[in-house]
C-alpha atoms as a PDB file:
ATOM      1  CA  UNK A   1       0.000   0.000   0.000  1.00  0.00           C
ATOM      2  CA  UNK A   2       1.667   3.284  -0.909  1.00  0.00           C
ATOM      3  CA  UNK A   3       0.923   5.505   1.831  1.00  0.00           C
ATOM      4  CA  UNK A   4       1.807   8.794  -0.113  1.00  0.00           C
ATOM      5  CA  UNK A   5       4.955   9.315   1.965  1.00  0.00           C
ATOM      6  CA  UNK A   6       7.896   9.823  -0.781  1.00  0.00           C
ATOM      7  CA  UNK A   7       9.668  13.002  -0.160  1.00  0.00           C
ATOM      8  CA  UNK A   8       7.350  14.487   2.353  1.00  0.00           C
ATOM      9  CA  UNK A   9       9.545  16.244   4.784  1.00  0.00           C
ATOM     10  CA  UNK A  10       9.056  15.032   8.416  1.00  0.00           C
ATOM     11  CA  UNK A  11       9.868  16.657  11.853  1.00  0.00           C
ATOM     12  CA  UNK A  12      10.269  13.889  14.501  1.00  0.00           C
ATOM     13  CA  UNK A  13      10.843  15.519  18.350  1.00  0.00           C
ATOM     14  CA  UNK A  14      12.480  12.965  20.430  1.00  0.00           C
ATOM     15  CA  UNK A  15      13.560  11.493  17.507  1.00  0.00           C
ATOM     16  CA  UNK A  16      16.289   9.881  19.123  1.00  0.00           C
ATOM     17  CA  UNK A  17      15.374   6.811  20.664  1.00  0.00           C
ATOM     18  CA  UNK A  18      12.457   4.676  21.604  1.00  0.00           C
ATOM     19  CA  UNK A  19       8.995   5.206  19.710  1.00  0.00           C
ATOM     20  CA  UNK A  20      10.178   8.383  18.225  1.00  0.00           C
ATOM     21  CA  UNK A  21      13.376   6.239  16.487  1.00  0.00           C
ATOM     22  CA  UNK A  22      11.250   3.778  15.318  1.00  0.00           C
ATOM     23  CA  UNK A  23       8.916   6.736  13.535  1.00  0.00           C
ATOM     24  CA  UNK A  24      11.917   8.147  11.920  1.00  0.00           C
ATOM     25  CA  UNK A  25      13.273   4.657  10.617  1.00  0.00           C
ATOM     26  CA  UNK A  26       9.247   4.175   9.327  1.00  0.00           C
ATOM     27  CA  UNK A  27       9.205   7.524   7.679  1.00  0.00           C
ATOM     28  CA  UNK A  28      12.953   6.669   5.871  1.00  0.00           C
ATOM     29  CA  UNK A  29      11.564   3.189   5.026  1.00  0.00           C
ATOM     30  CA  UNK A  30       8.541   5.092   3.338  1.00  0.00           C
ATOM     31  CA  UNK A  31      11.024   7.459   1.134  1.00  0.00           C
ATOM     32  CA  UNK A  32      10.444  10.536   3.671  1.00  0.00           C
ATOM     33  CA  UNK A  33      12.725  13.158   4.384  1.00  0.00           C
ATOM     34  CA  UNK A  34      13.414  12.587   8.093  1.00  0.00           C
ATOM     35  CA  UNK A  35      14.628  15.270  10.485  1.00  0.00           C
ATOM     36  CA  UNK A  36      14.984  14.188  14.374  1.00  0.00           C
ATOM     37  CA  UNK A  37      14.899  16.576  17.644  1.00  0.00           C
ATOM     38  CA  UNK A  38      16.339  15.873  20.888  1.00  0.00           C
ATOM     39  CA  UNK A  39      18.162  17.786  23.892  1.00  0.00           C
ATOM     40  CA  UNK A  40      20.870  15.339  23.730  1.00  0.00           C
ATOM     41  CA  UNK A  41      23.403  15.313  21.386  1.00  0.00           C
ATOM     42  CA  UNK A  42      24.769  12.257  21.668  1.00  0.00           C
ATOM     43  CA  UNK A  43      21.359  10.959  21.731  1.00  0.00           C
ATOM     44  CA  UNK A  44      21.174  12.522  18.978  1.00  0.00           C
ATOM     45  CA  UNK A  45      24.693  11.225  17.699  1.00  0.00           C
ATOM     46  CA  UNK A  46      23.593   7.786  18.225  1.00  0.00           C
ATOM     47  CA  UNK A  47      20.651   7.468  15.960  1.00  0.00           C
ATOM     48  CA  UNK A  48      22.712   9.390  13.160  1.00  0.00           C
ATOM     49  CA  UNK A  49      24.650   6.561  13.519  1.00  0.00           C
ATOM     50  CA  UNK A  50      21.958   3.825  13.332  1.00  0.00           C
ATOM     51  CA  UNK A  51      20.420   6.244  10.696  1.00  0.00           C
ATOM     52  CA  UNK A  52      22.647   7.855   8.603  1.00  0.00           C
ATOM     53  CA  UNK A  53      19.934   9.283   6.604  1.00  0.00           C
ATOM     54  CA  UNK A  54      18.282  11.442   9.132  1.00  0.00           C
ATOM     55  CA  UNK A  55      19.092  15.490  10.164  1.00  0.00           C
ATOM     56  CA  UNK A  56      19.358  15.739  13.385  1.00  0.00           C
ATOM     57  CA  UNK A  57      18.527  18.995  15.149  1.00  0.00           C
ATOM     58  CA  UNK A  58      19.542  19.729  19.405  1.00  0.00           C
ATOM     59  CA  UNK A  59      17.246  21.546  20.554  1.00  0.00           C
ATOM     60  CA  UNK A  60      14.977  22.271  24.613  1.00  0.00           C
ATOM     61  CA  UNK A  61      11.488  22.131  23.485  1.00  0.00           C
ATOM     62  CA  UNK A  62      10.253  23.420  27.040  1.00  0.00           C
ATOM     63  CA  UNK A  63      11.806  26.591  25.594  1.00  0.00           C
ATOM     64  CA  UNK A  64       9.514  28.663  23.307  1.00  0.00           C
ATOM     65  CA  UNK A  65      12.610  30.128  21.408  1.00  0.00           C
ATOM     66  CA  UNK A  66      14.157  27.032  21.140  1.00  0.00           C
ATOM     67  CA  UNK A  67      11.327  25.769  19.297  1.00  0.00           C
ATOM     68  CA  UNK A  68      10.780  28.262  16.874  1.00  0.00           C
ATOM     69  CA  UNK A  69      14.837  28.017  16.036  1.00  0.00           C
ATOM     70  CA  UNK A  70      14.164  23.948  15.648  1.00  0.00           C
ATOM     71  CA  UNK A  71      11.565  24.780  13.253  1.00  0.00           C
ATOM     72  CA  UNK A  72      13.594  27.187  10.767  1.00  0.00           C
ATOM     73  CA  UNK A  73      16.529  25.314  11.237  1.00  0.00           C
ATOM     74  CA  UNK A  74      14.139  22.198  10.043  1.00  0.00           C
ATOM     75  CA  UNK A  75      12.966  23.853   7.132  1.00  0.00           C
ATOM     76  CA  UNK A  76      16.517  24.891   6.265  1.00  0.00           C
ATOM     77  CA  UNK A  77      17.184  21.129   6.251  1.00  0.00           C
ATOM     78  CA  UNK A  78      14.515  19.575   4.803  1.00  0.00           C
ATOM     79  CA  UNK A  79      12.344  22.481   3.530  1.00  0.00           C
ATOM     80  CA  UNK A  80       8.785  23.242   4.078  1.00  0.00           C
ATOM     81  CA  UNK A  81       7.602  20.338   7.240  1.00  0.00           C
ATOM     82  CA  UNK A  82       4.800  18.399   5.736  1.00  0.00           C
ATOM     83  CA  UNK A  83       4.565  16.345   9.125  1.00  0.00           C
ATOM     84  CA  UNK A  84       5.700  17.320  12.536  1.00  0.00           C
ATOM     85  CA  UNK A  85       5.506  13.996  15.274  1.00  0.00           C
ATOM     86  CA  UNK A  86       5.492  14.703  18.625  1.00  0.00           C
ATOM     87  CA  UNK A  87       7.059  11.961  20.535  1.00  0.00           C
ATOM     88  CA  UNK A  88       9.450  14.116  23.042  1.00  0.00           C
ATOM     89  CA  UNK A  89       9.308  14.974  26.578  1.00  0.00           C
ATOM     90  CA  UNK A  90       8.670  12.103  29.531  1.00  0.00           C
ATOM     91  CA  UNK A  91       7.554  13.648  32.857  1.00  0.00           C
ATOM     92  CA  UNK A  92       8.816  12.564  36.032  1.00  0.00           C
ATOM     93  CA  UNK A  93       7.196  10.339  38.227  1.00  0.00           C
ATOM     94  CA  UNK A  94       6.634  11.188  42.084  1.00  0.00           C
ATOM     95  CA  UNK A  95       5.072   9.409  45.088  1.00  0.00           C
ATOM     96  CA  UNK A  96       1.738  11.187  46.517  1.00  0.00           C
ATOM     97  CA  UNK A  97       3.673  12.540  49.409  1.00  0.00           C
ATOM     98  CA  UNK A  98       5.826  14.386  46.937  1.00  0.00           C
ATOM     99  CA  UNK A  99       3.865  16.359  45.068  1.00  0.00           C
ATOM    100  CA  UNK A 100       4.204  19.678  45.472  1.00  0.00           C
ATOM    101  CA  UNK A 101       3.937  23.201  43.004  1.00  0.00           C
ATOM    102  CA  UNK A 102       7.373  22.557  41.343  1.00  0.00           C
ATOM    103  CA  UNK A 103       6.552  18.423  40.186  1.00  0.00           C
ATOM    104  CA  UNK A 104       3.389  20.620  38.646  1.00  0.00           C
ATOM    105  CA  UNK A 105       5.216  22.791  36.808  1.00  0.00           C
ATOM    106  CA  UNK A 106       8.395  20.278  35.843  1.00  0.00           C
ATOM    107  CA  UNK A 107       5.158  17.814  34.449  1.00  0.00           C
ATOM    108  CA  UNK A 108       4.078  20.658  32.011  1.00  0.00           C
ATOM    109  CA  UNK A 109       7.370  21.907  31.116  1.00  0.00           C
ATOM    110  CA  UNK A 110       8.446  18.400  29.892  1.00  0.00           C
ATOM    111  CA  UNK A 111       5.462  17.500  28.618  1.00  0.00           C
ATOM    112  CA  UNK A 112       2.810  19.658  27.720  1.00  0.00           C
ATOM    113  CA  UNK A 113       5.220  22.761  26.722  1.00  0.00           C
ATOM    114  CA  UNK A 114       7.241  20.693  24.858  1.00  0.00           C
ATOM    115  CA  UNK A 115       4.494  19.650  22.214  1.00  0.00           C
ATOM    116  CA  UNK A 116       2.907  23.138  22.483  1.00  0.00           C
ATOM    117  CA  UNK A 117       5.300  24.859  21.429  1.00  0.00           C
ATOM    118  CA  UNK A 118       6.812  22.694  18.609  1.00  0.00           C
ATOM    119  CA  UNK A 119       3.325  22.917  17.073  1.00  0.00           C
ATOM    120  CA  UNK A 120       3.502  26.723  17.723  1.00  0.00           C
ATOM    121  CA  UNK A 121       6.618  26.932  15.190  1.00  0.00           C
ATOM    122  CA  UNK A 122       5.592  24.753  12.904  1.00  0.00           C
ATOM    123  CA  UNK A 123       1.649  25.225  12.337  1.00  0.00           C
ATOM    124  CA  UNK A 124       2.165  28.888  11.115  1.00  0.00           C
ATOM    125  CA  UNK A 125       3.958  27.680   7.472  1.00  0.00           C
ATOM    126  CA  UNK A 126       0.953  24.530   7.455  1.00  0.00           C
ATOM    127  CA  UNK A 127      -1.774  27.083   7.558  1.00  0.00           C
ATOM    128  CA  UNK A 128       0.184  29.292   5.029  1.00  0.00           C
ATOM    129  CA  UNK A 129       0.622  26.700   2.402  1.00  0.00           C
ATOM    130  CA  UNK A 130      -2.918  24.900   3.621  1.00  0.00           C
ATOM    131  CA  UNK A 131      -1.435  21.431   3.823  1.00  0.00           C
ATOM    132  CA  UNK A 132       0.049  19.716   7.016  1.00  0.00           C
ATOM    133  CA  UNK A 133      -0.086  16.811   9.255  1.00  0.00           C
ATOM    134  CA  UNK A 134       0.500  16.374  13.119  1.00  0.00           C
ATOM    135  CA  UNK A 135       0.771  13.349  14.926  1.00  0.00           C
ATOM    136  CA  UNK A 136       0.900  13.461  18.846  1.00  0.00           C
ATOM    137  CA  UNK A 137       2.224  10.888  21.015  1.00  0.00           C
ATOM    138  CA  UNK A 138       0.422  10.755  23.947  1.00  0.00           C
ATOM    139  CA  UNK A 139       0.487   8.249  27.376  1.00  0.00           C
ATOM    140  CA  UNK A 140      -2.587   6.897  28.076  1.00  0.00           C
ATOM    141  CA  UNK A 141      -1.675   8.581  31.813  1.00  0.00           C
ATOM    142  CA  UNK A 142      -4.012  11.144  30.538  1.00  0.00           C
ATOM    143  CA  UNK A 143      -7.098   8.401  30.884  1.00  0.00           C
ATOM    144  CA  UNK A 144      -5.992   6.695  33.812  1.00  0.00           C
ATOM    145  CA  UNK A 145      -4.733   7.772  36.573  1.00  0.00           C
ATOM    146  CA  UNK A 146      -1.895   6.436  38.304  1.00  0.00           C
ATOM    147  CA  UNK A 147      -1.016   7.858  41.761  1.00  0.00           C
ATOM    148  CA  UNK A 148       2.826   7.591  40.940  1.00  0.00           C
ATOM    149  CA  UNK A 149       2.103  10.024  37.635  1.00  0.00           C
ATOM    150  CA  UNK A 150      -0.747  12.798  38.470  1.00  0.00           C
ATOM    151  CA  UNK A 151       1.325  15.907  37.326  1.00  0.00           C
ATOM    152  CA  UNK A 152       2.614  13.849  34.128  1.00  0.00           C
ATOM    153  CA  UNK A 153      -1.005  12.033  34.337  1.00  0.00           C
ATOM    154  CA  UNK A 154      -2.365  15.539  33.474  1.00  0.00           C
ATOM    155  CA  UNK A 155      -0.123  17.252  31.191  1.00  0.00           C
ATOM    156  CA  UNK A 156      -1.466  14.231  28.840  1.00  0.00           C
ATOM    157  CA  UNK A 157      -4.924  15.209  29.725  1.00  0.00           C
ATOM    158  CA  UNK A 158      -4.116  18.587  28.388  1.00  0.00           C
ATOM    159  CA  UNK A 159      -2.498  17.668  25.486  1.00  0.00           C
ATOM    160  CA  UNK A 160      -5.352  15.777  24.413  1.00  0.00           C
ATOM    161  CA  UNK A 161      -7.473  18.423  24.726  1.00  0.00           C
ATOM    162  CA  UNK A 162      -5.328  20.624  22.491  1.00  0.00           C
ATOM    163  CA  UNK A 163      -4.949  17.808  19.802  1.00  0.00           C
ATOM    164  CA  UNK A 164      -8.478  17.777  19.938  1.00  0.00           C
ATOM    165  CA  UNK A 165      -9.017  21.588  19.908  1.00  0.00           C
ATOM    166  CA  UNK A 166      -6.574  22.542  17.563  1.00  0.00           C
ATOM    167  CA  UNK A 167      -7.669  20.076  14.636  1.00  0.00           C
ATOM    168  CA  UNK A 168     -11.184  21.489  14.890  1.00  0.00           C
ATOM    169  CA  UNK A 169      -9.364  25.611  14.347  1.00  0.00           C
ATOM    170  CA  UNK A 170      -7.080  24.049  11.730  1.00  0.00           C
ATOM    171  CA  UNK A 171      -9.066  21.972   9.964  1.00  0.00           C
ATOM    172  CA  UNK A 172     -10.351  25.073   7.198  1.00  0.00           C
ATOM    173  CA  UNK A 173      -6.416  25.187   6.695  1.00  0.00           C
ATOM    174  CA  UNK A 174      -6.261  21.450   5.158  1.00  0.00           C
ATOM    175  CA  UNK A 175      -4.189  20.519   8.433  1.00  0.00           C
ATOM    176  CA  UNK A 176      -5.038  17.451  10.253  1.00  0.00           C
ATOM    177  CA  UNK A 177      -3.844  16.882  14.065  1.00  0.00           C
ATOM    178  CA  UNK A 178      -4.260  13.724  15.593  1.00  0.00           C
ATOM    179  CA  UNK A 179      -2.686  11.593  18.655  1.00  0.00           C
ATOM    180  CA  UNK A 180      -2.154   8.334  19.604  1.00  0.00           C
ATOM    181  CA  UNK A 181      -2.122   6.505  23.144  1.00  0.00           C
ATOM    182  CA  UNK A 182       0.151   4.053  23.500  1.00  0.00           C
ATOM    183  CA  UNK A 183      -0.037   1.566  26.810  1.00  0.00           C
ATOM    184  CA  UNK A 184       3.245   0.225  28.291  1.00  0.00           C
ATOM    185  CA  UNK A 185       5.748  -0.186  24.890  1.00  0.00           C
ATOM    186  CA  UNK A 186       8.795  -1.917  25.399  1.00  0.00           C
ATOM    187  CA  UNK A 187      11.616   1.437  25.428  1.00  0.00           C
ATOM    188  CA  UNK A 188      14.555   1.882  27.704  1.00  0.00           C
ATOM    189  CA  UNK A 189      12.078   3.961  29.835  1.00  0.00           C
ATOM    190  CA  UNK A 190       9.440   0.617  30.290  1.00  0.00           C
ATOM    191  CA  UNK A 191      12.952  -1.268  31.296  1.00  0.00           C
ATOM    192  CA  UNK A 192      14.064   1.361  33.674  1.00  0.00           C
ATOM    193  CA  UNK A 193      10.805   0.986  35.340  1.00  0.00           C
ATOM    194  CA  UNK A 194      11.225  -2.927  35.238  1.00  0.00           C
ATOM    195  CA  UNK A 195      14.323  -2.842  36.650  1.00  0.00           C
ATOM    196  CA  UNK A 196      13.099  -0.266  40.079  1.00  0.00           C
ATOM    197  CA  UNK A 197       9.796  -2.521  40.058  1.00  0.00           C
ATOM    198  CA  UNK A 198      11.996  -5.709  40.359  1.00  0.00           C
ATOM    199  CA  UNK A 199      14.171  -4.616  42.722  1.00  0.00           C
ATOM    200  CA  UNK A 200      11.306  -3.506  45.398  1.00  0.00           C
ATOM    201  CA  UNK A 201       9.300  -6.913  44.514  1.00  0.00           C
ATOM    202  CA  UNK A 202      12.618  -8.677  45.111  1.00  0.00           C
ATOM    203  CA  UNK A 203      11.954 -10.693  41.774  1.00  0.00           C
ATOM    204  CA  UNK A 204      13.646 -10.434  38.731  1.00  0.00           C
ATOM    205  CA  UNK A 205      12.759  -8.217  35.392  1.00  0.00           C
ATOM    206  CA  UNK A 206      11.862 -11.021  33.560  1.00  0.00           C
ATOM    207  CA  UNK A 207       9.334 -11.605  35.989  1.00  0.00           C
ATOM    208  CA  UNK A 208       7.766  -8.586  36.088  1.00  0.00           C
ATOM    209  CA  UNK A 209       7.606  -8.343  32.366  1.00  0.00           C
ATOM    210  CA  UNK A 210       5.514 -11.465  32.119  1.00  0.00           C
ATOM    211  CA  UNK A 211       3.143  -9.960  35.112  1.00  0.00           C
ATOM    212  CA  UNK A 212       2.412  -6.737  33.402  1.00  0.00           C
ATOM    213  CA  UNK A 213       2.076  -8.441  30.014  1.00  0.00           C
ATOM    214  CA  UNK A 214      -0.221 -11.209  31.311  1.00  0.00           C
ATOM    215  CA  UNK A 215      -2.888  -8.613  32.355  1.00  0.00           C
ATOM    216  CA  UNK A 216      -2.983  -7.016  28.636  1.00  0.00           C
ATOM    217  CA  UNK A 217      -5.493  -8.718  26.911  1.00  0.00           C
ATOM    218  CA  UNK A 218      -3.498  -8.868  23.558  1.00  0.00           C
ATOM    219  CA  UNK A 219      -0.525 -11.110  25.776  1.00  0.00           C
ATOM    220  CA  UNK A 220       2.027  -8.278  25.074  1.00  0.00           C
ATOM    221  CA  UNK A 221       3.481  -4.732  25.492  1.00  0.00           C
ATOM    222  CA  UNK A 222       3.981  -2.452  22.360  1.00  0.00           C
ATOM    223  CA  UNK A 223       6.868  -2.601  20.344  1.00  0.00           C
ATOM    224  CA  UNK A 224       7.909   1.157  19.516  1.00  0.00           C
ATOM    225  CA  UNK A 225       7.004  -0.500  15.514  1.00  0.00           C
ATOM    226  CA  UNK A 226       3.492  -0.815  16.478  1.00  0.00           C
ATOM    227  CA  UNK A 227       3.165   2.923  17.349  1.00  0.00           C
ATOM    228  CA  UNK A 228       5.137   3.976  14.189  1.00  0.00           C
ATOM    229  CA  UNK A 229       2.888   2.012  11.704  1.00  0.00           C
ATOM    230  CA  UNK A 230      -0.329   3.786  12.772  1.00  0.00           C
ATOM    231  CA  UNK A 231       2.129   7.293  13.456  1.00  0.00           C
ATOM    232  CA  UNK A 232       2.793   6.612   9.280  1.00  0.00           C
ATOM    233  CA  UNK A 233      -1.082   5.638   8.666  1.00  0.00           C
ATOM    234  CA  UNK A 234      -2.074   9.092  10.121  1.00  0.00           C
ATOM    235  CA  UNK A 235       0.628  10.909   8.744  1.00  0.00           C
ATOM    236  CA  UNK A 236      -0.629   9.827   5.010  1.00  0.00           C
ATOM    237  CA  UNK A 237      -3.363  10.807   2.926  1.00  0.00           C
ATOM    238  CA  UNK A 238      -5.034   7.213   3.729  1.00  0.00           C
ATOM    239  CA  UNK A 239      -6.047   9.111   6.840  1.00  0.00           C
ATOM    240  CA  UNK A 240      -7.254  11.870   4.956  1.00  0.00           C
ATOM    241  CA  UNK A 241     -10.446  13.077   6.741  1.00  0.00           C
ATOM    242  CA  UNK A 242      -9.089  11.664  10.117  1.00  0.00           C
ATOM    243  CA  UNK A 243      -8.880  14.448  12.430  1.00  0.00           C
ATOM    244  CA  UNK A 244      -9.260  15.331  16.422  1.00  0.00           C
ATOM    245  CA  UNK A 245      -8.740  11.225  17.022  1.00  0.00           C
ATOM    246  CA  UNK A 246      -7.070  10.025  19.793  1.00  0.00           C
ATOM    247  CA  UNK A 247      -6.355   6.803  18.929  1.00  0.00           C
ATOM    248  CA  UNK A 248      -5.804   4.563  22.041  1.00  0.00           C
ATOM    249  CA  UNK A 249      -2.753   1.148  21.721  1.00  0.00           C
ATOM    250  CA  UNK A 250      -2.857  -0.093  24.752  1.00  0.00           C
ATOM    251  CA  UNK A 251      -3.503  -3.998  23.822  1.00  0.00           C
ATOM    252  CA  UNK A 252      -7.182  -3.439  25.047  1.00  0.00           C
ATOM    253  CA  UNK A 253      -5.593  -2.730  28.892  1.00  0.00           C
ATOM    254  CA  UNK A 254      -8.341   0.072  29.625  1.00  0.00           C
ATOM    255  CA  UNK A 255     -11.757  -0.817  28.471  1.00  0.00           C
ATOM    256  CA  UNK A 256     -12.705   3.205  28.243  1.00  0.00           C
ATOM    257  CA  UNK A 257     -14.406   4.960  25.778  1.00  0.00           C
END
């Protein structure tokens, strides 16, 4: 199926590992031209080298003026961005006890800020050339609430609602924003938090791996490659009058509407 990717130009943030890597080596696959985003350079250096093809751009998305400097220096690389994915930013976790104003703030900064204002530097050239595609990736933490993830819990929240709000003021410009939920999907953040989990159940990772994907009704976490093949499917004009989804892959883990 020919998903009408071939020389599109593509902004991935936190293109440099986990589901965002996998998107970039998806959009390459498709004939794309791929640029990636992260604070770390040698993040960043890495994937170059697993990628060779890609452009890779450092850049602090929780900074508005960063943002806007990602986005020229994108289009300087690429030119025009057909497609910007959102896939950077993962907020800290903290106990109940430790909540507090600044795990409020820190939530937003890396999270919600970080897709806000990426779409802030990019959206103006969509609506100027009336074409464009967004793709927001989005924890389910924003439908269910964990007690060890409230601020980050509701920075998703709020990103929904802008996915959702945005493609409905957009949608006269021919720009289509969507977002998908992924569940647990197996990154080096899922086995960081195997790793902590096993060591306070006093069983190994393995072990909790199994338990967690035993009570997913598909049998399994998400492979970053799941997330990328329906990133690519909304990205293309298959999805053509898809927009204001939020697209849950969780394996069927939360039964919500």
């Amino acid at each position: 199926m020919d998903l009408g990717l071939k020389h599109k130009n593509v902004l991935i943030t936190g293109g440099s590992k986990g589901i965002g890597l996998a998107c970039a080596r998806a959009f390459l696959e498709e004939g794309a031209n791929v640029a990636i985003v992260s604070r770390s350079r040698a993040n960043l250096d890495r994937a170059v080298a697993l990628l060779p093809a890609v452009k890779a751009i450092a850049a602090d998305l929780a900074r508005t003026e960063e943002a806007q400097r990602m986005a020229q220096e994108a289009a300087g690389l690429l030119g025009p961005i057909d497609v910007l994915v959102n896939s950077a930013g993962a907020a800290k976790r903290y106990s109940p006890d430790e909540l507090n104003a600044e795990s409020w703030h820190a939530a937003m900064d890396a999270k919600y800020f970080t897709y806000i204002h990426a779409m802030d530097a990019v959206l103006p050239s969509m609506r100027a050339r009336k074409r464009g595609t967004v793709v927001n990736i989005i924890g389910t933490g924003g439908k269910v609430a964990s007690p060890i993830h409230i601020p980050g819990g509701a920075a998703n929240s709020a990103l929904m609602l802008a996915t959702v709000g945005l493609a409905g003021v957009h949608g006269k410009y021919g720009i289509r924003i969507n977002a998908i939920n992924p569940g647990a999907t197996i990154t080096d953040r899922i086995r960081e938090a195997l790793e902590l989990e096993a060591k306070a159940k006093g069983i190994s990772a393995e072990k909790v791996l199994e338990e967690g994907q035993a009570r997913v009704p598909l049998g399994r976490y998400a492979d970053p490659e799941d997330v990328a093949s329906v990133t690519l499917f909304l990205a293309s004009e298959r999805a053509s009058y898809v927009t204001g989804a939020i697209l849950p892959m969780d394996g069927g883990s939360n039964p919500v509407i």
